[in-house]
Structure formats: structure tokens, C-alpha cells
Protein backbone atom coordinates (compact mmCIF):
# COMPACT_ATOMS: atom_id res chain seq x y z
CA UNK A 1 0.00 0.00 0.00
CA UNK A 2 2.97 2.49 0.63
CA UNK A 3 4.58 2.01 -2.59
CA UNK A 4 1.38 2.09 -4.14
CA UNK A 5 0.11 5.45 -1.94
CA UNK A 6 3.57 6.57 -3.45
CA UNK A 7 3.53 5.90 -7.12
CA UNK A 8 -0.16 7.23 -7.23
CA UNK A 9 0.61 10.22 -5.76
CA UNK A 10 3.78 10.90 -7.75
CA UNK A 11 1.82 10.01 -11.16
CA UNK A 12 -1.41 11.90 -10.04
CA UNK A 13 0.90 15.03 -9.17
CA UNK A 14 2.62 15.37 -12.14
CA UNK A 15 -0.80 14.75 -14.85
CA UNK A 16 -2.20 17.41 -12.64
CA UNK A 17 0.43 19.95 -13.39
CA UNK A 18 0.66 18.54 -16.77
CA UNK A 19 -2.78 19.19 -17.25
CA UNK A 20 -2.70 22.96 -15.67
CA UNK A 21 0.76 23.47 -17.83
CA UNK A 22 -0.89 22.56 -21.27
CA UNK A 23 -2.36 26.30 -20.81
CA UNK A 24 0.33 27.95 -21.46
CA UNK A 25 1.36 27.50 -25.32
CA UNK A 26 5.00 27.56 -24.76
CA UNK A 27 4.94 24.63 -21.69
CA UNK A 28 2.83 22.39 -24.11
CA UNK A 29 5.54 20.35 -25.20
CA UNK A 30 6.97 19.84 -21.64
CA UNK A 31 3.28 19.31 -20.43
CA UNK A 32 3.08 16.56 -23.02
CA UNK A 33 6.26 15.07 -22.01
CA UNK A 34 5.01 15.06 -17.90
CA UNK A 35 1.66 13.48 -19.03
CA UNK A 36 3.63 10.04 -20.62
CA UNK A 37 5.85 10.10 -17.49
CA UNK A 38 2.57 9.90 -15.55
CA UNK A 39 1.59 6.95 -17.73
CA UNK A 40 4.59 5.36 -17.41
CA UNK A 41 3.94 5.92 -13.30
CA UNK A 42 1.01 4.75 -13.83
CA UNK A 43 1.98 1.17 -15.89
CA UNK A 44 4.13 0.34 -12.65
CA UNK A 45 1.35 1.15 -10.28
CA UNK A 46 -0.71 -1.30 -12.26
CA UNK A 47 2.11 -4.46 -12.17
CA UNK A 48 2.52 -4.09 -8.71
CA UNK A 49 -1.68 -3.93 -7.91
CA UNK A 50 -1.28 -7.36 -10.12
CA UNK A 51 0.98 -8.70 -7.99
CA UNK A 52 -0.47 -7.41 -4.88
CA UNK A 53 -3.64 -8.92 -6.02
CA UNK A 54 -3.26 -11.85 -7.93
CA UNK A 55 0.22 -13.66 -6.40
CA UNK A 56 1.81 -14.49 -3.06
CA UNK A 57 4.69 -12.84 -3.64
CA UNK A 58 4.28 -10.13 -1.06
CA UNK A 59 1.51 -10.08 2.04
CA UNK A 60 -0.65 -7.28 1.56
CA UNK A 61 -4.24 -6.73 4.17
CA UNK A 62 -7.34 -6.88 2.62
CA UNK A 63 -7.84 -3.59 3.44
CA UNK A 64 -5.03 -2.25 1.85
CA UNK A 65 -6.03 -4.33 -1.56
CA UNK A 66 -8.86 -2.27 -2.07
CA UNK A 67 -7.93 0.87 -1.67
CA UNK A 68 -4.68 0.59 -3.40
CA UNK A 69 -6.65 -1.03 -6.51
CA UNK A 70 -9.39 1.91 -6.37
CA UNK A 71 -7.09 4.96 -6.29
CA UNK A 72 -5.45 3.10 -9.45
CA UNK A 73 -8.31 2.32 -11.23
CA UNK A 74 -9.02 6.34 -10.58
CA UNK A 75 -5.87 7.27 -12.23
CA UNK A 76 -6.35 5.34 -14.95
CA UNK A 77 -9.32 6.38 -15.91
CA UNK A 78 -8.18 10.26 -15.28
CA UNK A 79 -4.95 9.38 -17.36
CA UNK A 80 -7.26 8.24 -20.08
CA UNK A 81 -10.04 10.69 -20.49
CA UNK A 82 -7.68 13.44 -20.41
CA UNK A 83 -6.08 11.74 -23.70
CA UNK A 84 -8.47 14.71 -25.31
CA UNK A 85 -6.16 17.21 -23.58
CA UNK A 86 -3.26 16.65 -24.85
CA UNK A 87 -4.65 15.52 -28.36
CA UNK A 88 -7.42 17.20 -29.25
CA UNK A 89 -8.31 15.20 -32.41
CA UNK A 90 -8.76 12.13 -29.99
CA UNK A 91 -11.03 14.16 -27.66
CA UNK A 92 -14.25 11.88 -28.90
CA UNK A 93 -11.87 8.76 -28.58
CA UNK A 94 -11.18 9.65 -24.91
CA UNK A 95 -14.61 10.21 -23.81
CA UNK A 96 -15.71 6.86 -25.93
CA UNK A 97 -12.91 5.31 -24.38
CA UNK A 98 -13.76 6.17 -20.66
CA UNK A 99 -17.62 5.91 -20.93
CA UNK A 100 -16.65 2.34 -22.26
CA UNK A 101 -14.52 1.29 -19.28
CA UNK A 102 -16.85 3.02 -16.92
CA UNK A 103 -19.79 1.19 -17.90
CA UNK A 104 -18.00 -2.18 -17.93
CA UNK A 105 -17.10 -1.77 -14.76
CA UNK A 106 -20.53 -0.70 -13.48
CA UNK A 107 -21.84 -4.22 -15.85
CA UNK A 108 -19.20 -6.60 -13.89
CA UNK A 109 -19.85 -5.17 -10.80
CA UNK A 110 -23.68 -5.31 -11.19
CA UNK A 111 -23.43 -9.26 -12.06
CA UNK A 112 -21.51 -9.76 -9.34
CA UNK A 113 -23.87 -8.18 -6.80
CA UNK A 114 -27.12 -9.75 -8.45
CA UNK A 115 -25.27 -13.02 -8.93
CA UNK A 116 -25.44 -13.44 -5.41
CA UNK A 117 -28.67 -11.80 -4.98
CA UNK A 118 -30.31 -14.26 -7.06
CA UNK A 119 -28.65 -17.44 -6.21
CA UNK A 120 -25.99 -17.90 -9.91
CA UNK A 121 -23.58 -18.51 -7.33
CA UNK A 122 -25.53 -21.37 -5.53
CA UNK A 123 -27.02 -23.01 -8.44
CA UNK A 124 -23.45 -23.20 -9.96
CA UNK A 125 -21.71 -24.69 -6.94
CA UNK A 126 -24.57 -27.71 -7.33
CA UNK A 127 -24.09 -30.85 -8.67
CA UNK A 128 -26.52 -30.39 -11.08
CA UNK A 129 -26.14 -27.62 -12.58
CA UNK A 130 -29.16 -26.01 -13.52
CA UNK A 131 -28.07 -24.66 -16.69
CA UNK A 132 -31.36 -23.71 -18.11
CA UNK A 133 -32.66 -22.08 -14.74
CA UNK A 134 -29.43 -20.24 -14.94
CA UNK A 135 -30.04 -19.01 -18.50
CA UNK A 136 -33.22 -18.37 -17.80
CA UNK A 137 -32.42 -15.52 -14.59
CA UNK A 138 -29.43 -14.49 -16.75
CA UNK A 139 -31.43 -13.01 -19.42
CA UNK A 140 -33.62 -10.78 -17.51
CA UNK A 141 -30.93 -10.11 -15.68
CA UNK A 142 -29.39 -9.08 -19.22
CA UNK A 143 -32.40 -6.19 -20.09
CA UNK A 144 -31.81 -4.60 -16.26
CA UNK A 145 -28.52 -4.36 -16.64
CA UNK A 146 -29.04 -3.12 -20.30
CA UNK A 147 -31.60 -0.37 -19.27
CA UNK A 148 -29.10 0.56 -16.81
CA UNK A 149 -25.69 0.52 -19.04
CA UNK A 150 -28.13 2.61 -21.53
CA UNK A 151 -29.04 5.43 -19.16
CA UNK A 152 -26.19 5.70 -18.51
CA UNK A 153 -24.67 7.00 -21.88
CA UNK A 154 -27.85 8.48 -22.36
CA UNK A 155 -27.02 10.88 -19.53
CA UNK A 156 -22.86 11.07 -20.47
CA UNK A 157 -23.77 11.63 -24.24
CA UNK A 158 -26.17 14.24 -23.70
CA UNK A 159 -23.68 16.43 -21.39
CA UNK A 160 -20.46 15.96 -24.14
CA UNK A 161 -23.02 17.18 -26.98
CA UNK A 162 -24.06 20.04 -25.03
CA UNK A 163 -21.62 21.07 -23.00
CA UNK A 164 -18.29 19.49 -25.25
CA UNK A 165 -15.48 17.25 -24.35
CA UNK A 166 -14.25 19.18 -20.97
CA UNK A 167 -17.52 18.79 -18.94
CA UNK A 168 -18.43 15.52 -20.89
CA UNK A 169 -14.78 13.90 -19.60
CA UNK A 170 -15.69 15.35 -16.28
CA UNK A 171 -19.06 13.90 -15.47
CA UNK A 172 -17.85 10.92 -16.28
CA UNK A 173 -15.11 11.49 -13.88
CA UNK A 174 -16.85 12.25 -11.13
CA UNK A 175 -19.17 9.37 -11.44
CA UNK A 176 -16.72 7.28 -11.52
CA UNK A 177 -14.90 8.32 -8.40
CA UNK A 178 -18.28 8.52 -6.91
CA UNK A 179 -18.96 5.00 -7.92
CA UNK A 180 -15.78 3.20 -7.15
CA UNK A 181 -15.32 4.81 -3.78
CA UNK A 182 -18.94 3.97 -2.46
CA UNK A 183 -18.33 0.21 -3.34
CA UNK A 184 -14.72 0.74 -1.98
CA UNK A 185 -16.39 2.32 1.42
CA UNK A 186 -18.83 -0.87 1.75
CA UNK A 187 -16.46 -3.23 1.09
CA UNK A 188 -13.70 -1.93 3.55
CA UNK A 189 -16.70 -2.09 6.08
CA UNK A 190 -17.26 -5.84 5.76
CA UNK A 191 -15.93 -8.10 7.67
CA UNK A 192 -12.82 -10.38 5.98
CA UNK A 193 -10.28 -12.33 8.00
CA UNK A 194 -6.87 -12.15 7.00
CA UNK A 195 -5.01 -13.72 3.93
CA UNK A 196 -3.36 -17.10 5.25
CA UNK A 197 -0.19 -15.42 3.10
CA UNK A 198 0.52 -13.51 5.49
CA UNK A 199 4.19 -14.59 6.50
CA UNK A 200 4.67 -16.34 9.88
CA UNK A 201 0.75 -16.00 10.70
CA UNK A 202 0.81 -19.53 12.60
CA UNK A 203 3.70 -18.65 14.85
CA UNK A 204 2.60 -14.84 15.21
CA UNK A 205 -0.81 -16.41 16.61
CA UNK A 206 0.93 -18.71 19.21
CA UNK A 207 2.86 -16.01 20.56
């Protein structure tokens, strides 16, 4: 979590200034330059969040997990949508680009949650398999999540065509800081015992 509370600070420091330095005509180049420093920042962050998450390489709480994975899934996406800033011909490719990923995530997310609300994970752990039940709930499950998904860039398109790329890449922002750090907030607040990868947990316990 430290290195990661480091590199995401580091990265999200310098695409601020990079972003506040593309102002002024004669930084632009050097604002450019910043802005694929803080992507390179940013591609480390992401390796060691993989590794964090996904080996057993290092011991890393729960707790930690989370956050560290949310503040670099917000960089991300703020590294991305302001692609438009710094190349304003792929200004409609950014906000494309981060209404996509926002949306997926709110999809996988929403599966996840009614997944368990409605028993996919149950009827899958079964013996046998109730393929066609699970079909069935799957797609109605498919035209909520589709209503949802389509309000959704229903409201995002209609601010960029009004209001242009700025406050279309910002609401989209926003909502997905909002999002991402609600779900964070609820999980942190459940319950989870502790990884058996942490090092030395048996001995730690006797003592």
C-alpha cells in the first residue's frame, strides 16, 4: 500500500500539473512530455496492484487491496479521459474510451452483486447444474442491466453534446470516483479475516 500510496501520488501530481501546464502555449511540449511520465507511473502502479492482487509474492491486508486497486483504477481512468487534452483530435476517442470502461465496470460489478442476490452462485456450486434455470435468470438479468448501461450513456452523451469534451470527460469522472469509492467504502466495512499469506501468521498467533 505504501509504494502504491507513493507511485499514485507521484503520477497523479505530475498529470495534474501537466494538465494545468498545457495552458500555457509555450509549456505544451513539456506538459506533453510530464503526461507520458505519468503513464509510465502509472503502468508500474498497475504491475505491482497485479501482484499485490493476484500472487503471493508479497503479504498485503485486505484492506489495503482495495484501496490501493481503487485509487489506481481512478488514475487510470483520469490518465485516459484526459487523452483529449493533450490531443485534441482524440477528444471523442477519450470520452468513448472512458464511458466504455466506466460502464464495464458498473456491468461486472452489477453481475456480481445480483449473482449473489439471485442465487448464480448457488445453483453453480450444485451438482446439477441447472443450466437452463441459470439461462433463464441471466437473461432478464441481461435487459436490467441493459436499461441501466443505456441510461447511462444516455445521460454522459447528452452532457459531451451540449456542454463538449471538458464537462463531458468530467461527469464521467466524477461518477466514476463517486462510484468506485462507495463500493470501496462498503467493502472496507465488511468483515474479511486475514489472507493465510501472510508470512509467519501460525507462529505470530501462538505467541
Amino acid at each position: 500500500m505504501l509504494v502504491q500510496g507513493f507511485l499514485g501520488g507521484v503520477a497523479g501530481t505530475i498529470l495534474f500539473f501537466s494538465v494545468w501546464l498545457w495552458s500555457i502555449s509555450i509549456l505544451q511540449f513539456g506538459a506533453t512530455i510530464a503526461y507520458f511520465v505519468s503513464i509510465g507511473l502509472l503502468g508500474a502502479l498497475i504491475v505491482i496492484s497485479i501482484i499485490n492482487s493476484f500472487t503471493t509474492k508479497t503479504f498485503v491486508h485486505p484492506d489495503d487491496k482495495i484501496f490501493g486497486n481503487t485509487f489506481t483504477f481512478i488514475l487510470f481512468m483520469a490518465e485516459l479521459l484526459c487523452i483529449g487534452r493533450f490531443f485534441p483530435t482524440a477528444d471523442s476517442f477519450a470520452y468513448d474510451a472512458g464511458v466504455d470502461v466506466l460502464t464495464a465496470f458498473v456491468f461486472v460489478y452489477l453481475v456480481l452483486y445480483f449473482g449473489k442476490a439471485i442465487g448464480f452462485i448457488e445453483m453453480l456450486e450444485t451438482k446439477l447444474r441447472r443450466e437452463k434455470e441459470l439461462s433463464a435468470r441471466f437473461i432478464l438479468l441481461a435487459i436490467l442491466l441493459g436499461v441501466i448501461l443505456v441510461f447511462l450513456k444516455f445521460i454522459f452523451d447528452a452532457i459531451y453534446t451540449a456542454l463538449g469534451y471538458n464537462w463531458g470527460v468530467f461527469s464521467i469522472g466524477i461518477a466514476t470516483f463517486i462510484v468506485i469509492m462507495i463500493i470501496a467504502i462498503l467493502t472496507w466495512r465488511k468483515y474479511e479475516p486475514v489472507s493465510k499469506e501472510a508470512p509467519n501468521t501460525a507462529e505470530t498467533s501462538k505467541e
